[in-house]
C-alpha atoms as a PDB file:
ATOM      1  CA  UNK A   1     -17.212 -32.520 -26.907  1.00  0.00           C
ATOM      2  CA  UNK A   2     -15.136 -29.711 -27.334  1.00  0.00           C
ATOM      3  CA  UNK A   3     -13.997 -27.686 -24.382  1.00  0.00           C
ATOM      4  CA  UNK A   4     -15.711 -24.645 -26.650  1.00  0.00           C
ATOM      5  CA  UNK A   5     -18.714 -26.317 -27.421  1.00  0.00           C
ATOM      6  CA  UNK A   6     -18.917 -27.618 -23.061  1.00  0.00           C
ATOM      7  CA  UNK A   7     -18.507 -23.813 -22.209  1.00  0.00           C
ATOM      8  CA  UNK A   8     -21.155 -22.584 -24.560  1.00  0.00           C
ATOM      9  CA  UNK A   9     -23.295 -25.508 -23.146  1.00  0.00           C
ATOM     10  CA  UNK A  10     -23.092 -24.348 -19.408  1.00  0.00           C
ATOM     11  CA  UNK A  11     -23.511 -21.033 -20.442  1.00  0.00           C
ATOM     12  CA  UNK A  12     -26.579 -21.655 -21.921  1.00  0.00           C
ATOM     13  CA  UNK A  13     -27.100 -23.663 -18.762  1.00  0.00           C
ATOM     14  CA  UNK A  14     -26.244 -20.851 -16.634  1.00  0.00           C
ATOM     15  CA  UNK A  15     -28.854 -18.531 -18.664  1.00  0.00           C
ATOM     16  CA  UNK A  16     -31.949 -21.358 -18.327  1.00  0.00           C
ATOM     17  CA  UNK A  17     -34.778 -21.513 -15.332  1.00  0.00           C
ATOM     18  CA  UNK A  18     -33.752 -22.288 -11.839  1.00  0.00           C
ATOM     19  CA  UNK A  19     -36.192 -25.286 -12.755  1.00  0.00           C
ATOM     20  CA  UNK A  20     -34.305 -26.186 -16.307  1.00  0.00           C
ATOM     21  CA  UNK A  21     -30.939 -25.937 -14.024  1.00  0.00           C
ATOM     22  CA  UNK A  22     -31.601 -28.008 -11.493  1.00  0.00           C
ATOM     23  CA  UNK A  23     -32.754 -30.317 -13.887  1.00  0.00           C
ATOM     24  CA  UNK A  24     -29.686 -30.460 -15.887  1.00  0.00           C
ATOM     25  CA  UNK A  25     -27.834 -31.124 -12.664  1.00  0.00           C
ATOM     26  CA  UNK A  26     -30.387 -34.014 -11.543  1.00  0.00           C
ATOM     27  CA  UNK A  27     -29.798 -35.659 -15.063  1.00  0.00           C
ATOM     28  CA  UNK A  28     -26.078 -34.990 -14.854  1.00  0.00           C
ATOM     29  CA  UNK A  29     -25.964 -33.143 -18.397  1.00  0.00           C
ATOM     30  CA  UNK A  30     -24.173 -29.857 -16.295  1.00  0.00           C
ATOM     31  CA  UNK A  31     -21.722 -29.931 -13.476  1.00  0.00           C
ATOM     32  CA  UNK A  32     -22.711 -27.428 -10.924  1.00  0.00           C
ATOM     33  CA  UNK A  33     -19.195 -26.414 -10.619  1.00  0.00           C
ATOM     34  CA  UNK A  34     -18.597 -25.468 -13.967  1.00  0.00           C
ATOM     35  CA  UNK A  35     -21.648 -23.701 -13.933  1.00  0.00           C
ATOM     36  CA  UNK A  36     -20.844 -21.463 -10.674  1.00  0.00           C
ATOM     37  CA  UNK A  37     -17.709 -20.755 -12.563  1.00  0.00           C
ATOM     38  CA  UNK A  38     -19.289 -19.541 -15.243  1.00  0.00           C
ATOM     39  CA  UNK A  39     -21.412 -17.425 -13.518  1.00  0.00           C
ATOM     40  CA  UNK A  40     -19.020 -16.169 -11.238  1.00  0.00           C
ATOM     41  CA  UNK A  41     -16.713 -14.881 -14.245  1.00  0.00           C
ATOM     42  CA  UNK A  42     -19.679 -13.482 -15.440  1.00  0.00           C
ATOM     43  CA  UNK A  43     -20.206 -11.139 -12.136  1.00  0.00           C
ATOM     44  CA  UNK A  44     -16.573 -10.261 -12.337  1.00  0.00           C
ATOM     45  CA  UNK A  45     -16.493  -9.155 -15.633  1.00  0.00           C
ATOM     46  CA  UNK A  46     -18.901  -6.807 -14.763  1.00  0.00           C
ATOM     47  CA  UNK A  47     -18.386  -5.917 -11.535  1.00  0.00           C
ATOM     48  CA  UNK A  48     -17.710  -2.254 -12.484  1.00  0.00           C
ATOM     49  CA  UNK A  49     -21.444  -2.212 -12.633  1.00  0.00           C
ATOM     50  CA  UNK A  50     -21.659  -2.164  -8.985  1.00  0.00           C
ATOM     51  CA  UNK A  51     -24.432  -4.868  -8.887  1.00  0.00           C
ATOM     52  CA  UNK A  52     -22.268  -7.330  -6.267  1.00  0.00           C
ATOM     53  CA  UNK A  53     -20.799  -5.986  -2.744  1.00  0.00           C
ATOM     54  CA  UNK A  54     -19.091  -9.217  -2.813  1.00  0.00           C
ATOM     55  CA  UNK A  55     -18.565 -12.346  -4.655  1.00  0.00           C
ATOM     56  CA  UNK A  56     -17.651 -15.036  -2.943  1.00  0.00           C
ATOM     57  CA  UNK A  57     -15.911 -17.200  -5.069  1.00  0.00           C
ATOM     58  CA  UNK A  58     -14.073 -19.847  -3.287  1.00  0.00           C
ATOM     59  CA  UNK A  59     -17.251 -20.886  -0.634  1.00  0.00           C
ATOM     60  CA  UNK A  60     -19.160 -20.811  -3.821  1.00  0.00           C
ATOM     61  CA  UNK A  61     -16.975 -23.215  -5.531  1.00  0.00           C
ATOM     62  CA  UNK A  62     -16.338 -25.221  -2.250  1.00  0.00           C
ATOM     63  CA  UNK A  63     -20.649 -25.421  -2.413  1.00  0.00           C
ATOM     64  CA  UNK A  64     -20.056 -26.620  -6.016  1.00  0.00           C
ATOM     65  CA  UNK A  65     -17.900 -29.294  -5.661  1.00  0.00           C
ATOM     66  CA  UNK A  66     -19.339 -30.770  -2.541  1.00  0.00           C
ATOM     67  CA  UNK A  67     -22.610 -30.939  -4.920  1.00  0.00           C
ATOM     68  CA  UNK A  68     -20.678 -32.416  -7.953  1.00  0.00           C
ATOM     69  CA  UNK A  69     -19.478 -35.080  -5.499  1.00  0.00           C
ATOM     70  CA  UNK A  70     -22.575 -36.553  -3.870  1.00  0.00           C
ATOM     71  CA  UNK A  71     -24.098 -39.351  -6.058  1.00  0.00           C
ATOM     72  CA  UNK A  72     -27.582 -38.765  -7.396  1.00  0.00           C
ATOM     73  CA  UNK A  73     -29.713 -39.534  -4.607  1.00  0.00           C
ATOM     74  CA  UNK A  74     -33.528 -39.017  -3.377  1.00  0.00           C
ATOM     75  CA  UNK A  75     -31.232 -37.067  -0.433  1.00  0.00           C
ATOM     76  CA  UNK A  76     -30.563 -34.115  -3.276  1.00  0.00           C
ATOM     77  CA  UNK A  77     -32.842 -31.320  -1.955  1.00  0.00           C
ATOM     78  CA  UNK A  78     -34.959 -29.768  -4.474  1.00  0.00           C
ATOM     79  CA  UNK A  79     -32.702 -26.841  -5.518  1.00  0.00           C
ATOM     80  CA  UNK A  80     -28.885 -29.001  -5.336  1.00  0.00           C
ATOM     81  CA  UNK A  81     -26.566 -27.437  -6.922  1.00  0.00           C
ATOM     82  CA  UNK A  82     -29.042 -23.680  -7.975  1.00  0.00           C
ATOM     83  CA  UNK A  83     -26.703 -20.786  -7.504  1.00  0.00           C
ATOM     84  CA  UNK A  84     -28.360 -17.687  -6.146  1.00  0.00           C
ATOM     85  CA  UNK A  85     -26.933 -14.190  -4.715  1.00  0.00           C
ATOM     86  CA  UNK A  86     -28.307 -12.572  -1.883  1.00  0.00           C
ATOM     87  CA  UNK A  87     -29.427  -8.956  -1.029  1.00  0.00           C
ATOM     88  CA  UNK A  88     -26.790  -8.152   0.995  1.00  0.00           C
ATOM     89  CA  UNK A  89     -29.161  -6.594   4.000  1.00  0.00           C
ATOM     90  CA  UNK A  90     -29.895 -10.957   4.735  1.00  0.00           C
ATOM     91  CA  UNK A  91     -27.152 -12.650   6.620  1.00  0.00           C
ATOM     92  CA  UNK A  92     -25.364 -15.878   4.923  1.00  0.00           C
ATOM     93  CA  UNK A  93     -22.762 -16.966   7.934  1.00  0.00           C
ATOM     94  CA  UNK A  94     -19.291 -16.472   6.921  1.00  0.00           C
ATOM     95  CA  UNK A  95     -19.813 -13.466   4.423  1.00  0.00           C
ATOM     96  CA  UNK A  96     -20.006  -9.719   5.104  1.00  0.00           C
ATOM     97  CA  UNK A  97     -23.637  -8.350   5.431  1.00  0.00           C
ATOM     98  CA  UNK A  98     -23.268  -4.344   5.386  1.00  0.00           C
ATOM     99  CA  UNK A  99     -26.530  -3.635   4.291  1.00  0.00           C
ATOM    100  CA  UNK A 100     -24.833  -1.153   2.301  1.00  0.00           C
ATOM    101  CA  UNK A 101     -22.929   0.554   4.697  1.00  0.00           C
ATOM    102  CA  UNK A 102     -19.479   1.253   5.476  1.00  0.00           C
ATOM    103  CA  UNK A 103     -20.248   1.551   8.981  1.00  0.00           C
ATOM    104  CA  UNK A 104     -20.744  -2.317   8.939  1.00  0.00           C
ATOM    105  CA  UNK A 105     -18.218  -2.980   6.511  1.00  0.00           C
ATOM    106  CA  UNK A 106     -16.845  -5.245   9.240  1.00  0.00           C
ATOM    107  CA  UNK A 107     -20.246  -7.751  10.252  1.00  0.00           C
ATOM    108  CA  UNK A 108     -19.887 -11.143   9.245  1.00  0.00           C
ATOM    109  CA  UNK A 109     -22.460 -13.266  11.100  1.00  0.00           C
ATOM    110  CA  UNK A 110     -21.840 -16.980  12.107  1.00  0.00           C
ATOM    111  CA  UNK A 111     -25.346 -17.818  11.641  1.00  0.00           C
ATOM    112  CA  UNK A 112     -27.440 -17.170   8.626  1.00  0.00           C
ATOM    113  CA  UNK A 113     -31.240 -15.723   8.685  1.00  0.00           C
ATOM    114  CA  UNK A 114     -33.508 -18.716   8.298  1.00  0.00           C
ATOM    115  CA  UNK A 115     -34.898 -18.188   4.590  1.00  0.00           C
ATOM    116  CA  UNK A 116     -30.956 -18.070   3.972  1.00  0.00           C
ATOM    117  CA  UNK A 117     -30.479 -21.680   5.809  1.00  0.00           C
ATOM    118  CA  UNK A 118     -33.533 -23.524   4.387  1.00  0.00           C
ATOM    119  CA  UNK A 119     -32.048 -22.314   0.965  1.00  0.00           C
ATOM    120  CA  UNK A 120     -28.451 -23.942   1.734  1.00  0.00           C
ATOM    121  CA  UNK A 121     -30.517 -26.916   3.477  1.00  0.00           C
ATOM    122  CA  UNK A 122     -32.217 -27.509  -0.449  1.00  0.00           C
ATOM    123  CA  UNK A 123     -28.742 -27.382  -2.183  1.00  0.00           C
ATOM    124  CA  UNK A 124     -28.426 -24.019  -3.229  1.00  0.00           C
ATOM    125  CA  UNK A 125     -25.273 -22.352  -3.710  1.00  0.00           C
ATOM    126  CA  UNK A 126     -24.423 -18.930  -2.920  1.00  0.00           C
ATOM    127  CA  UNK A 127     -22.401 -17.120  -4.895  1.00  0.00           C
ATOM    128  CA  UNK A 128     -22.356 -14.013  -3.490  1.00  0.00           C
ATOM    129  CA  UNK A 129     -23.901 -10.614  -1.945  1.00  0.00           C
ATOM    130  CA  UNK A 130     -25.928  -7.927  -4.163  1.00  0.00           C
ATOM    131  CA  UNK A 131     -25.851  -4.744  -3.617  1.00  0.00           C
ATOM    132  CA  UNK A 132     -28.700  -1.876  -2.419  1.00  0.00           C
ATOM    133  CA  UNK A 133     -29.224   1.154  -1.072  1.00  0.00           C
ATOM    134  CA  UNK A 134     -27.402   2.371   2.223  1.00  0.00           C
ATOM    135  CA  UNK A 135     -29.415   0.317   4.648  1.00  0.00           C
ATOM    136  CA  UNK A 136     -32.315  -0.100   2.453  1.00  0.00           C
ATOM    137  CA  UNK A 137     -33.260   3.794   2.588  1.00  0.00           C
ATOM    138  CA  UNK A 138     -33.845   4.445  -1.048  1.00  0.00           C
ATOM    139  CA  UNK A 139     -35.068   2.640  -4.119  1.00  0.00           C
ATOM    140  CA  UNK A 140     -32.026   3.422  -6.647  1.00  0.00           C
ATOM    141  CA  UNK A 141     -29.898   0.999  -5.271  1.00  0.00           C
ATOM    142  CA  UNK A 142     -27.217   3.783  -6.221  1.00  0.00           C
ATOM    143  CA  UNK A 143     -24.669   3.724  -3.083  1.00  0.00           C
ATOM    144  CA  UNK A 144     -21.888   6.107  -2.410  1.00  0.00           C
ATOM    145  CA  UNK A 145     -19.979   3.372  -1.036  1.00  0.00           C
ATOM    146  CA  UNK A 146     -20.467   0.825  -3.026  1.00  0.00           C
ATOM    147  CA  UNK A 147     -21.431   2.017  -6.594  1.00  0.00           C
END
């Protein structure tokens, strides 16, 4: 296969169901990395939209690979290898939650909120934070900080 016809494969991959994704991991037909690349190219190209506070690329493609690796096993959890983003008012440890403020621009939790950890405890990958409204006051999602 063509490295043109493998990228328009996990692209079309990266555009299916979190169901129809998983899938195509479980049957080995997509490599989670390739698709987390994919998708994060995708959220840099268009990052001038403002949709992502931050992408973050190299724990997302650390996730990948560390899915790629393990052998297909019953000890998959029922979303290995699905990458989701996060609203970035949840905390995932190691990345920035700011809720959409500057004035926690700094806060990066060790721990992450519990709907956060039973995702990562399934196999999904995060591949970033999205953005919102300053603290969640609003319903725009406009931010004067963060676009």
């Amino acid at each position: 296969m063509s490295s043109n016809t493998t990228r328009q494969t996990q692209s079309a991959i990266a555009d299916a169901s979190a169901r129809d994704v998983v899938s195509a991991f479980k049957q080995n037909t997509a490599r989670v990395a390739t698709v987390v690349e994919t998708l994060l190219e995708r959220a840099e190209r268009s990052a001038w939209m403002g949709a992502m506070i931050a992408i973050e690329r190299s724990s997302a493609l650390q996730q990948a690979a560390r899915c790629d690796a393990r052998d297909r096993s019953p000890t998959w959890g029922p979303l290995h290898g699905l990458p989701l983003v996060v609203k970035d008012n949840i905390d995932v440890a190691g990345m920035p939650t700011t809720s959409g403020s500057p004035v926690l621009a700094g806060h990066v939790p060790q721990t992450s909120a519990s709907a956060i950890q039973q995702l990562l405890n399934a196999g999904a990958v995060i591949l970033g934070k999205t953005n919102l409204h300053e603290l969640c006051f609003g319903i725009t999602s406009h931010n004067a900080t963060y676009g």
